[in-house]
Protein backbone atom coordinates (compact mmCIF):
# COMPACT_ATOMS: atom_id res chain seq x y z
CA UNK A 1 -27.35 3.07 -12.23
CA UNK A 2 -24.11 4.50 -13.46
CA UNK A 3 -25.84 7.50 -15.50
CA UNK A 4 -27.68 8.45 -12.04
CA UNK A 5 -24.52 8.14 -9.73
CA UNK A 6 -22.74 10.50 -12.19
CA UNK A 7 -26.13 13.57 -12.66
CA UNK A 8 -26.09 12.88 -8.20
CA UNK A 9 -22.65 12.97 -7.92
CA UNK A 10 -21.68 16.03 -9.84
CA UNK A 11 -25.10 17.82 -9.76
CA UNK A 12 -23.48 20.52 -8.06
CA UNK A 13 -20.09 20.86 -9.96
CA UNK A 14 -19.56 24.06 -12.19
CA UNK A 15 -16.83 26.95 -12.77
CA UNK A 16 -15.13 27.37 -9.76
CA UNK A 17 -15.14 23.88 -8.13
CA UNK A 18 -12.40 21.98 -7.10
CA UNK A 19 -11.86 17.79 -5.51
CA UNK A 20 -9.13 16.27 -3.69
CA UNK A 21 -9.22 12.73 -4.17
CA UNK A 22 -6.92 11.23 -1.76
CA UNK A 23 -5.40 7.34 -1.62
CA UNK A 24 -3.74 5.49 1.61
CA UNK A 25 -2.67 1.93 -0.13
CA UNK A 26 -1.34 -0.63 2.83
CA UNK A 27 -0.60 -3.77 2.20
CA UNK A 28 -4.04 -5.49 2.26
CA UNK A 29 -6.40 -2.29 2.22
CA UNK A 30 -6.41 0.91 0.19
CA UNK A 31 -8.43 3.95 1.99
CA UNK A 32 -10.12 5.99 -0.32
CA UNK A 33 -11.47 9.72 0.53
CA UNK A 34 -12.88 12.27 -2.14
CA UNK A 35 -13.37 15.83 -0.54
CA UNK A 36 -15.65 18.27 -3.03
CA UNK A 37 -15.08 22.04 -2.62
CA UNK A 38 -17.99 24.22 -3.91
CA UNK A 39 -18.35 27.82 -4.18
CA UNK A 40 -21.60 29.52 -2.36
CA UNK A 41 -21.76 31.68 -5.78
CA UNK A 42 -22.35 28.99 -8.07
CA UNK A 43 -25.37 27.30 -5.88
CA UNK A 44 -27.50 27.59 -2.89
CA UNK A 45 -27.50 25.98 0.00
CA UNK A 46 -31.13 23.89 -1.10
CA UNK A 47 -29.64 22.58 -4.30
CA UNK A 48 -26.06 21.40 -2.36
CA UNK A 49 -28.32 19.93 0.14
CA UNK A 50 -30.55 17.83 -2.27
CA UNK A 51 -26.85 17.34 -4.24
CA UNK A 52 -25.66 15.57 -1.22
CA UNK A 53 -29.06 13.86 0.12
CA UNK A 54 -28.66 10.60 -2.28
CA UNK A 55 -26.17 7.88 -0.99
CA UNK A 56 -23.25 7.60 -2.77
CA UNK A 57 -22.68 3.98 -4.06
CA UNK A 58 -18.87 2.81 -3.32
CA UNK A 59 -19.52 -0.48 -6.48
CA UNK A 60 -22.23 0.60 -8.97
CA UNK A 61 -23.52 -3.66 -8.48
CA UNK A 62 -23.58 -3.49 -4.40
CA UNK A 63 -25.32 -1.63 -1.72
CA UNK A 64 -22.47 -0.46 -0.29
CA UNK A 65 -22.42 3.34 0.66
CA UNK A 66 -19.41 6.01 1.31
CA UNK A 67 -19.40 7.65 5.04
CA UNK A 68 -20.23 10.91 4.00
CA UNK A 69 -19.75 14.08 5.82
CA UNK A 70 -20.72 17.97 4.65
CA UNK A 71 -19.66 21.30 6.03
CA UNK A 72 -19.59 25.03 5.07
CA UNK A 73 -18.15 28.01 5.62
CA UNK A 74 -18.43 31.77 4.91
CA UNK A 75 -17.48 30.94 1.05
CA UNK A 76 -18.00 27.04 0.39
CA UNK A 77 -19.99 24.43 0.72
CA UNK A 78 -18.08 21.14 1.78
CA UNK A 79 -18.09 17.50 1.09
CA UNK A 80 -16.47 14.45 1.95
CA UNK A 81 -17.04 10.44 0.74
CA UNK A 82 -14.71 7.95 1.99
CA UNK A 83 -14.29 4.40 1.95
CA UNK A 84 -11.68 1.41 3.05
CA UNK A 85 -11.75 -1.60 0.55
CA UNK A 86 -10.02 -4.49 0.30
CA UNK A 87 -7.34 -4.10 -1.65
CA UNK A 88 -8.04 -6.56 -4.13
CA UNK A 89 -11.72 -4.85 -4.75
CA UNK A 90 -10.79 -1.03 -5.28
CA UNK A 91 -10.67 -1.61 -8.80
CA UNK A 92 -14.62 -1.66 -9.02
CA UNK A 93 -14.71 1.90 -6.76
CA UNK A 94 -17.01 3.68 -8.52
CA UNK A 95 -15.05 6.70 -8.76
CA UNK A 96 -12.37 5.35 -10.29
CA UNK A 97 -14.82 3.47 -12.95
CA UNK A 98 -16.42 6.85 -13.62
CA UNK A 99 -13.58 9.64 -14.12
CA UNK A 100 -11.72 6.75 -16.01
CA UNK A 101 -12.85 4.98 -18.99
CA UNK A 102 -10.38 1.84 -18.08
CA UNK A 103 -8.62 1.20 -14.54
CA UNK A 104 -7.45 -1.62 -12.46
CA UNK A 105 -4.99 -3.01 -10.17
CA UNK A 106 -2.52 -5.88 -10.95
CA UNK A 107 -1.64 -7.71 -7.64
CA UNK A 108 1.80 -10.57 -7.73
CA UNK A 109 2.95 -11.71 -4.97
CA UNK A 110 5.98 -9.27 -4.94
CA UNK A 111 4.39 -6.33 -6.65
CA UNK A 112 1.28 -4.07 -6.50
CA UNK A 113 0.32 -2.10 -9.86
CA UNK A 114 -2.32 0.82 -10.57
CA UNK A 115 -2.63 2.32 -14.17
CA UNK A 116 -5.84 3.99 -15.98
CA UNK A 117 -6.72 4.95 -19.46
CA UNK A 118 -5.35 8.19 -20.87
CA UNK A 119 -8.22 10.56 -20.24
CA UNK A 120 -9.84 11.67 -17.05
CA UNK A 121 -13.41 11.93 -18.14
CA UNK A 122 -14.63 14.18 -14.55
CA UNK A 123 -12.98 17.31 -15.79
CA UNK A 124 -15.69 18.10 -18.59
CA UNK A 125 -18.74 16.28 -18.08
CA UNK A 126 -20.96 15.07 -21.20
CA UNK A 127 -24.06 16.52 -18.93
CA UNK A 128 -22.19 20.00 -19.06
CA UNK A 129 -20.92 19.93 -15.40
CA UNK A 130 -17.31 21.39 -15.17
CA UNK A 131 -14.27 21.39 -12.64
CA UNK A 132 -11.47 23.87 -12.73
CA UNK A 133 -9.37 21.21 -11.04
CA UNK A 134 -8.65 17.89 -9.63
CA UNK A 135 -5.78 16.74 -7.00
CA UNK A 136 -5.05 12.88 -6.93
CA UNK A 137 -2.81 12.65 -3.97
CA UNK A 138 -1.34 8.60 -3.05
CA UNK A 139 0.45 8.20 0.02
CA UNK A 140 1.73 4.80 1.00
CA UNK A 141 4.29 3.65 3.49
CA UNK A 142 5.52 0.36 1.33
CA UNK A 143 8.23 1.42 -1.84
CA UNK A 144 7.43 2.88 -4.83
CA UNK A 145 9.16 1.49 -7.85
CA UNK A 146 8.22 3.82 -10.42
CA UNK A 147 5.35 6.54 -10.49
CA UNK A 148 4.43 9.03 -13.47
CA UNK A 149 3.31 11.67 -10.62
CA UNK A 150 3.89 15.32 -11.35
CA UNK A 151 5.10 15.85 -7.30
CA UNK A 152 6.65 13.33 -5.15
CA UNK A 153 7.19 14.46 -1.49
CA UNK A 154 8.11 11.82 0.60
CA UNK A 155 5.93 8.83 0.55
CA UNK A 156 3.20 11.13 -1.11
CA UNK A 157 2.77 11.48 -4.61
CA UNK A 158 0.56 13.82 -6.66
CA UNK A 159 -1.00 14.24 -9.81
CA UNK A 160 -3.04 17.53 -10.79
CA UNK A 161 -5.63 17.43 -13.39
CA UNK A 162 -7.16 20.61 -14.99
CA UNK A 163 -8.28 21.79 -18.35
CA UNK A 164 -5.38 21.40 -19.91
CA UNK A 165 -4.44 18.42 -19.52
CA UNK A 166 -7.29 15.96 -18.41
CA UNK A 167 -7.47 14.48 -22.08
CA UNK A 168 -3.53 12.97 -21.08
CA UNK A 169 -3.49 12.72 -17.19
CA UNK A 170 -3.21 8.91 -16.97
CA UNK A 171 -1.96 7.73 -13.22
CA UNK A 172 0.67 4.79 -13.23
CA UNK A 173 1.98 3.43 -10.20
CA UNK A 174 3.78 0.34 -9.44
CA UNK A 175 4.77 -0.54 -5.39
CA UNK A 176 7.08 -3.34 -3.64
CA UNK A 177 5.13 -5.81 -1.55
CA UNK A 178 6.79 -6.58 1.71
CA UNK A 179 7.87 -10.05 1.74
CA UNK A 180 5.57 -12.96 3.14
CA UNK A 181 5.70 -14.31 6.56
CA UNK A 182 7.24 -17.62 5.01
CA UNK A 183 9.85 -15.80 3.39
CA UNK A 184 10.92 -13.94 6.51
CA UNK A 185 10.72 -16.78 8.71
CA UNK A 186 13.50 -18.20 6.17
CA UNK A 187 15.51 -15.39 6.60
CA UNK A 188 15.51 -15.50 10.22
CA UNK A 189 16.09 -19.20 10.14
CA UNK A 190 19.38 -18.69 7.73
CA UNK A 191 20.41 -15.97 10.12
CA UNK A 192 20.08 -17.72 13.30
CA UNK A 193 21.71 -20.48 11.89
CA UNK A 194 25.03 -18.45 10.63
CA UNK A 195 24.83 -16.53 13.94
CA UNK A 196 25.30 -20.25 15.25
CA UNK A 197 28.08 -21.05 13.13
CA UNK A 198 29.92 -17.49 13.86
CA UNK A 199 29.80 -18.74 17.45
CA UNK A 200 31.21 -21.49 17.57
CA UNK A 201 33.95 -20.29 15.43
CA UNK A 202 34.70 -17.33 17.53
CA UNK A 203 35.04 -19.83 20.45
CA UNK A 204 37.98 -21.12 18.63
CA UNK A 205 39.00 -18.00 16.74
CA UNK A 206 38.28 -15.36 18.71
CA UNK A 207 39.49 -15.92 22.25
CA UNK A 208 43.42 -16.35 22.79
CA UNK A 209 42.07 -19.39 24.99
CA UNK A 210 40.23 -21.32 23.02
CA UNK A 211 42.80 -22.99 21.12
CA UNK A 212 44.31 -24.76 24.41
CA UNK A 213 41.10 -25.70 25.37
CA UNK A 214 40.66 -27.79 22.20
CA UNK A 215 43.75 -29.35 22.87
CA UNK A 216 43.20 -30.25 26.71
CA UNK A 217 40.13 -31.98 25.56
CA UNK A 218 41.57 -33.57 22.86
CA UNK A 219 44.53 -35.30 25.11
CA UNK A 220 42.48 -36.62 27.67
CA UNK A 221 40.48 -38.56 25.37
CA UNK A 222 43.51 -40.34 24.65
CA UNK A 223 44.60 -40.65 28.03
CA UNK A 224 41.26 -41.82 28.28
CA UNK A 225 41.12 -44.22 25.47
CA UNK A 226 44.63 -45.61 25.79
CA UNK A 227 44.00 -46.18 29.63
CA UNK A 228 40.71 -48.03 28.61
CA UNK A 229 42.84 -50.45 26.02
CA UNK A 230 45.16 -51.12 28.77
CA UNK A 231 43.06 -52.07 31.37
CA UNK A 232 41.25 -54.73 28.88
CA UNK A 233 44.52 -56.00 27.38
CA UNK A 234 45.57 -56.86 31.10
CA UNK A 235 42.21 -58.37 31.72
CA UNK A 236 42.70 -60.59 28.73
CA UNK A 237 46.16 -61.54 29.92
CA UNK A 238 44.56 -62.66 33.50
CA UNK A 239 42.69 -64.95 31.99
């Protein structure tokens, strides 16, 4: 299955094409889209049409498919495959199994982490298919603790692949998870709880009032209390 997803998938590539594979990781999902670029003078239209007419398989042991969409213009042919897993299962996409020899995805609680092998094996195919180049683009909105990408812009990093490198070109990238629901209910629960105690001292500490006040209270209760001893020492004496 894996030997026919690679001759159908890059049946078409040779001298002069180019891919963008592109990555949106979120917290609980990572969108993946790969967008082919081929030249009109290195095929013709009936051989990028047959190219494209086999589904693509997303995992080489399900029948799941990639949306797929083509297009063309005066010079290229275009394609696109893309794909939303579950975070946890984008380690099986079959794109990243076949352009790497090893890949996964280490998940913690606090930490998400993507590393592959050393070479990227789509460059220089063993069936004699050939790109000129590769872009591996990752954007992501969560923090980045440490990246080996060529270009960071933002919250998009980049990695180009090419001849001269491919044999080296592993991608390592390690993000921040945000912090459970649990864990920020705690937080809110220690801050609503301080914001309590900063309260009730400003009533004290804060307005030039508040320290009579305190007082007043404090000296009727023992009006009060010494009135109430009084009245039941005179009671006792009645009797």
């Amino acid at each position: 299955m894996k030997k026919l997803f690679l001759v159908i998938f890059f049946i078409f590539m040779a001298t002069g094409c180019s891919a963008n594979y592109d990555l949106i990781i979120n917290e609980n999902s990572i969108e993946e889209n790969v967008s082919i670029t081929i030249p009109k003078s290195v095929t013709d239209k009936a051989t990028f049409q047959e190219s494209i007419s086999h589904p693509r398989v997303v995992y080489y042991d399900a029948g799941t498919y990639y949306n797929m969409n083509q297009n063309e213009d005066n010079s290229n042919y275009y394609v696109n495959y893309s794909y939303s897993h579950d975070i946890n299962n984008y380690k099986d996409s079959s794109f990243l199994r076949t352009c790497y020899n090893s890949s996964g995805i280490n998940i913690t609680d606090n930490k998400i982490d993507i590393s592959t092998s050393n070479e990227f094996k789509c460059i220089n195919m063993d069936d004699g298919f050939y790109m000129d180049s590769v872009t591996i683009t990752i954007k992501t909105d969560l923090t980045v603790l440490n990246s080996n990408a060529d270009n960071v812009n933002d919250n998009t990093y980049t990695w180009i692949i090419n001849e001269n490198n491919y044999q080296n070109k592993p991608i390592i990238l390690s993000i921040e998870k945000p912090e459970t629901n649990n864990n920020q209910e705690n937080v809110i629960s220690a801050e609503n709880n301080t914001n309590d105690n900063h309260l009730a001292d400003s009533v004290v500490n804060d307005s030039p009032y508040g320290l009579y006040v305190v007082l007043i209270v404090v000296i009727v209760l023992i009006i009060i209390t010494v009135l109430f001893i009084k009245h039941k020492t005179n009671k006792a004496n009645k009797i």
